[in-house]
N, C-alpha and C. Protein backbone atom coordinates (compact mmCIF):
# COMPACT_ATOMS: atom_id res chain seq x y z
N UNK A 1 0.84 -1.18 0.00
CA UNK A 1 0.00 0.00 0.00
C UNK A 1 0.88 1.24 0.00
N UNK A 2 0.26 2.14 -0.75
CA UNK A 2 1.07 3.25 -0.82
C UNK A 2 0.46 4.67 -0.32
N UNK A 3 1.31 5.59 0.31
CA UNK A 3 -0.06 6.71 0.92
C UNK A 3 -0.45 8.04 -0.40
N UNK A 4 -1.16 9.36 -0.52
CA UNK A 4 -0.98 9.33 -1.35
C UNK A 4 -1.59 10.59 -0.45
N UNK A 5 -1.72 11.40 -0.68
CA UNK A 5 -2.43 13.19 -0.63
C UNK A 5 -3.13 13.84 -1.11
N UNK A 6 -4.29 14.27 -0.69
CA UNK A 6 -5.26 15.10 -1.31
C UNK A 6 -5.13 16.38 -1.34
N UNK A 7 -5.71 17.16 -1.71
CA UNK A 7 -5.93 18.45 -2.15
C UNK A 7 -5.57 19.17 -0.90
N UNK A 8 -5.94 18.61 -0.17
CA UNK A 8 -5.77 19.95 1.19
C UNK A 8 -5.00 19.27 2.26
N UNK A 9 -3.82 18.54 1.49
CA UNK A 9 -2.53 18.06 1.55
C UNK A 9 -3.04 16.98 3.39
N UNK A 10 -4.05 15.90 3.31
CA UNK A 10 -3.84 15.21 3.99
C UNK A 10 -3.89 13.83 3.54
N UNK A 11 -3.10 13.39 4.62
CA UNK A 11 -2.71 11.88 3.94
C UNK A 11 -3.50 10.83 3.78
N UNK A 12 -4.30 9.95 2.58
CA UNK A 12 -4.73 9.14 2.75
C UNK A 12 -4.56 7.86 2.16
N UNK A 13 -4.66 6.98 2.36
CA UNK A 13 -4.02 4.96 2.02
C UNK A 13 -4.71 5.04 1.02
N UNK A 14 -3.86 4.69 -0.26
CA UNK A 14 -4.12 4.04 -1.17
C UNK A 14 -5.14 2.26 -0.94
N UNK A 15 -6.20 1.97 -1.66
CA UNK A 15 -6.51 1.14 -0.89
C UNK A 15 -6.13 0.34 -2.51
N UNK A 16 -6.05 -1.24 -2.01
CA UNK A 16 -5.43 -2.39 -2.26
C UNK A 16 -6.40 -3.20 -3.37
N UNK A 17 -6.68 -3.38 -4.54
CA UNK A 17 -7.29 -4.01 -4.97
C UNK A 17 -7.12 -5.35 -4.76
N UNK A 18 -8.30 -6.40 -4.96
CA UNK A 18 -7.86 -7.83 -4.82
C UNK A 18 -9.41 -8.30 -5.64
N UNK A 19 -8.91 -9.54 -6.40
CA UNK A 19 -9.81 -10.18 -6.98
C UNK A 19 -9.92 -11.26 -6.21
N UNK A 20 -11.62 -11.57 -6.18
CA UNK A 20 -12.16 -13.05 -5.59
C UNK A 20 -12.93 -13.54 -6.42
N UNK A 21 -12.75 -14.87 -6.13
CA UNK A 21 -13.81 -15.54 -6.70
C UNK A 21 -15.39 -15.24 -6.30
N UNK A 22 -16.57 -15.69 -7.52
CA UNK A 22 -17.86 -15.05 -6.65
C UNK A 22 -18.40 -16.68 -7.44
N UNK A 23 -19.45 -17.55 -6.50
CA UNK A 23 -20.12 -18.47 -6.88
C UNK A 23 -22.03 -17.49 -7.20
N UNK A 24 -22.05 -18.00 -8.65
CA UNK A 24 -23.61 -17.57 -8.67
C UNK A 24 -24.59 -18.33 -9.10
N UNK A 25 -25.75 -18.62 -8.55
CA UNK A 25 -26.76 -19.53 -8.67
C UNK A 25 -28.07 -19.14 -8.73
N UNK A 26 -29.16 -19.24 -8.84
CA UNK A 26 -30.46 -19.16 -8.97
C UNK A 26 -31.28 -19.93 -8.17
N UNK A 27 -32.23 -19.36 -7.46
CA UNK A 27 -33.11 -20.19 -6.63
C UNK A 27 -34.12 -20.75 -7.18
N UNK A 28 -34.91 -21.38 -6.66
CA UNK A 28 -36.63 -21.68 -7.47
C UNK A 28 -37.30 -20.26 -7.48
N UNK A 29 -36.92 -19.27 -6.68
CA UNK A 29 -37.78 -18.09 -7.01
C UNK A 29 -37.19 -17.55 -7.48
N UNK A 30 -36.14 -17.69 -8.44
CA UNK A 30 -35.79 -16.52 -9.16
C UNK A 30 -34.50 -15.84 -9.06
N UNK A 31 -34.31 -15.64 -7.77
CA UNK A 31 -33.54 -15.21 -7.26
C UNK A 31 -31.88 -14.90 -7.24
N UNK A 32 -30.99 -14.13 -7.31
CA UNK A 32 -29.60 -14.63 -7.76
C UNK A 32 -28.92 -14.79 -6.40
N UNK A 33 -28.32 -16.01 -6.24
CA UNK A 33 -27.51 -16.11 -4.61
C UNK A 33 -26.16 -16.23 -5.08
N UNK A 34 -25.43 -15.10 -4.27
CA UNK A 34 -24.18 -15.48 -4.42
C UNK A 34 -23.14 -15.68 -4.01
N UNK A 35 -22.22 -16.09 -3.62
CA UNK A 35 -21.29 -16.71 -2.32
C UNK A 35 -19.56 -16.18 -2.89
N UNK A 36 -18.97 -15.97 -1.98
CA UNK A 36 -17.86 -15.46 -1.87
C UNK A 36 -17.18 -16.87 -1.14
N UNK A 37 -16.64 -18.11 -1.75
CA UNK A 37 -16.01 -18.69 -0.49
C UNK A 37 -14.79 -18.65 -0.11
N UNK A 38 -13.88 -17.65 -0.17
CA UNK A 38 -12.86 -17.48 0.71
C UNK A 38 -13.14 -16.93 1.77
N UNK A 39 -14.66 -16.26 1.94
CA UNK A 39 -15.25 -15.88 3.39
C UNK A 39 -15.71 -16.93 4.08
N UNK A 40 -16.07 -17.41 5.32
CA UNK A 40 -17.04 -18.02 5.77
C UNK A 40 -18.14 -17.49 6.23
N UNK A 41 -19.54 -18.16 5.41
CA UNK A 41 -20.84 -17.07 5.52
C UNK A 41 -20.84 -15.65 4.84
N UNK A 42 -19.99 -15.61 3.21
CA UNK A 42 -20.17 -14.59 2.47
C UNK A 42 -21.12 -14.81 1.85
N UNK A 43 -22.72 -14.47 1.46
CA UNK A 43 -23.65 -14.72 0.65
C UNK A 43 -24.29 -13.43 0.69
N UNK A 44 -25.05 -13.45 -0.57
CA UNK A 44 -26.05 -12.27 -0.42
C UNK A 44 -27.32 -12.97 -1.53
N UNK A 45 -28.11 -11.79 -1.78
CA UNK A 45 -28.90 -12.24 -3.08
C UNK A 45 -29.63 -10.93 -4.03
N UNK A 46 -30.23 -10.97 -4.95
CA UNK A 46 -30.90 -10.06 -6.09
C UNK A 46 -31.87 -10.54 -6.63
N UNK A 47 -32.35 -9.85 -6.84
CA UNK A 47 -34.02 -10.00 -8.22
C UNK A 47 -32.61 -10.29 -9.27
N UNK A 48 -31.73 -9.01 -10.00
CA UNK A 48 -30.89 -9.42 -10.97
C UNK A 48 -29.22 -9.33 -10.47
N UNK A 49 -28.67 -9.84 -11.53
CA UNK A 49 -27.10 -10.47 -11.34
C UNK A 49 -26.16 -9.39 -10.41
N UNK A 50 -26.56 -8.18 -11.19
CA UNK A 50 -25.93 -6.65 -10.94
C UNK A 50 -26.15 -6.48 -9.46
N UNK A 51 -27.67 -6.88 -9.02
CA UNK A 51 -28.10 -6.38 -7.55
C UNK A 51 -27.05 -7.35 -6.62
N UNK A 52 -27.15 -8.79 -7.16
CA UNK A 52 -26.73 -9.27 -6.54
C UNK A 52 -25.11 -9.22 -6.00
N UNK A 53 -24.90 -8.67 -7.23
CA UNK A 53 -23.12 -8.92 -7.15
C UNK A 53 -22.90 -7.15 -6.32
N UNK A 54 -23.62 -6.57 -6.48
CA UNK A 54 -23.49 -4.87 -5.51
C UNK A 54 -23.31 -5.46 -3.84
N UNK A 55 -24.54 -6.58 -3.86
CA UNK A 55 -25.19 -6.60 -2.12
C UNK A 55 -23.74 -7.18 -1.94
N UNK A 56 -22.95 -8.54 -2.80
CA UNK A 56 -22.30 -8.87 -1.98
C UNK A 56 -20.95 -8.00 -1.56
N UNK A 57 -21.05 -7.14 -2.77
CA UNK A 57 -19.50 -6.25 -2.58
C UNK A 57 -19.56 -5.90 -0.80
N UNK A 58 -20.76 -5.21 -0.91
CA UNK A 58 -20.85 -5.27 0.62
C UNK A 58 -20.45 -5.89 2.03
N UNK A 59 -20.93 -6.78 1.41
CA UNK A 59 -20.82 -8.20 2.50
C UNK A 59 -19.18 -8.34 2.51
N UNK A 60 -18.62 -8.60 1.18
CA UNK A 60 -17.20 -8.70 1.25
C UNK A 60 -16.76 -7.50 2.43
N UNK A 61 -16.51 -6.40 1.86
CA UNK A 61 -16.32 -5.44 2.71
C UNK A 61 -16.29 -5.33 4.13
N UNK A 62 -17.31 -6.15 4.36
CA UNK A 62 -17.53 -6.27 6.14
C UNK A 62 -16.90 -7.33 6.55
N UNK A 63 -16.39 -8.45 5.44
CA UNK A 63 -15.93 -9.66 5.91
C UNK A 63 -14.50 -9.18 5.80
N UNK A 64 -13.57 -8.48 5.32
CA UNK A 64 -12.69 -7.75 5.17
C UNK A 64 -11.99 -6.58 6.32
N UNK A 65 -13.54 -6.55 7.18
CA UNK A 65 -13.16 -5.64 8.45
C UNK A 65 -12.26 -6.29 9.19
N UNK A 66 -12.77 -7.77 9.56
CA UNK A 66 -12.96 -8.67 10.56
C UNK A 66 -11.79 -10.14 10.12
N UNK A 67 -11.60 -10.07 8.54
CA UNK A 67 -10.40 -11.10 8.19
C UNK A 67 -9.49 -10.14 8.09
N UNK A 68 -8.61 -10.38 7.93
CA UNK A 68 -7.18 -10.45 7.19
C UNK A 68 -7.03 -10.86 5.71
N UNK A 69 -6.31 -10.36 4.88
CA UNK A 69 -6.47 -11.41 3.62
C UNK A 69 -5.58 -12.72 3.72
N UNK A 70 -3.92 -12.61 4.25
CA UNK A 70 -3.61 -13.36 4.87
C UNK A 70 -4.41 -14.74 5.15
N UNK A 71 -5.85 -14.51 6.03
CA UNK A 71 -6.27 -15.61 6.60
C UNK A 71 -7.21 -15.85 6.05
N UNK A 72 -7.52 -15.63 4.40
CA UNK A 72 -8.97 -16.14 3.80
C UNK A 72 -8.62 -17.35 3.36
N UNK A 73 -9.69 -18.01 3.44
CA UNK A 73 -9.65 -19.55 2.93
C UNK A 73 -9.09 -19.53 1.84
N UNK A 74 -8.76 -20.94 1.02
CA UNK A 74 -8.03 -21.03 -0.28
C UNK A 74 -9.20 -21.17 -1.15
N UNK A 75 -9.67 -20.43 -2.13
CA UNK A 75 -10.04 -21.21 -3.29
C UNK A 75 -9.28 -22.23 -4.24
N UNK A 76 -9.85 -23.10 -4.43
CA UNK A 76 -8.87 -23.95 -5.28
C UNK A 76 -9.30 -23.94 -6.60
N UNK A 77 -10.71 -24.22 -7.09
CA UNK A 77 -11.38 -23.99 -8.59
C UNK A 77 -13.19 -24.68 -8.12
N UNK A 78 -13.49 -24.89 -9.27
CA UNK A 78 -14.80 -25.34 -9.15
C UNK A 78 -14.84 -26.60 -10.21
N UNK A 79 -15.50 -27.22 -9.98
CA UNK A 79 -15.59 -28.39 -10.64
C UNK A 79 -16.77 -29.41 -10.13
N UNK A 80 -17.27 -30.05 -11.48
CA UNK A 80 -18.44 -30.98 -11.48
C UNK A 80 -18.38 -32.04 -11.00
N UNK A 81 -18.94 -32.74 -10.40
CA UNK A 81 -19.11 -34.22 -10.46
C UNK A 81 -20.19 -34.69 -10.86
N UNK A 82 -19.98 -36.10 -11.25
CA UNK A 82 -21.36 -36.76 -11.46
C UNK A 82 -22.00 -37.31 -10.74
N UNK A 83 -22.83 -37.89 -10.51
CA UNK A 83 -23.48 -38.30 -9.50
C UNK A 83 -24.82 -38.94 -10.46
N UNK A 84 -25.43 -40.69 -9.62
CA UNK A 84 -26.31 -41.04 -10.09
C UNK A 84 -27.35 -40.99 -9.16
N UNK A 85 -28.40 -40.86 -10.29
CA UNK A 85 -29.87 -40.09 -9.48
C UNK A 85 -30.62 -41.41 -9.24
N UNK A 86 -31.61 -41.66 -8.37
CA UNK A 86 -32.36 -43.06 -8.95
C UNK A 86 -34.05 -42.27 -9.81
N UNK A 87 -34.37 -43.13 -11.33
CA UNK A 87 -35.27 -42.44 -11.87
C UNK A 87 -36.65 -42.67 -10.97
């Protein structure tokens, strides 16, 4: 992080970008849910994708008060399995 100065020469932190992963899904109502899992208990939801992905910026944010990045879980990737259903 780097500090940086405003106009009426006081100092303020450059803040740190960081990319996360975001899981997004759809409910039976419609709904967009979406999960952050390098948080534990990052979720939010939307009528649309946009709402949804705003609420969670949020949520990140607050989970960001309270972690460290240091101590966020690992994402590793996402991936399918199969699985048999009985018909």
């Amino acid at each position: 992080m780097t500090y940086e100065y405003d106009e009426f020469g006081m100092e303020r932190l450059e803040m740190k970008k960081i990319h996360l992963p975001i899981i997004i899904e759809i409910d039976e109502d419609g709904y967009y849910i979406v999960t952050c899992p390098l948080f534990k208990g990052c979720h939010s939801y939307g009528e649309t994708i946009d709402e949804a992905l705003e609420n969670i910026k949020e949520v990140i944010e607050m989970c960001l008060e309270e972690t460290k990045v240091e101590e966020l879980n690992k994402f590793v990737g996402f991936r399918e399995l199969e699985v048999k259903q009985n018909a």
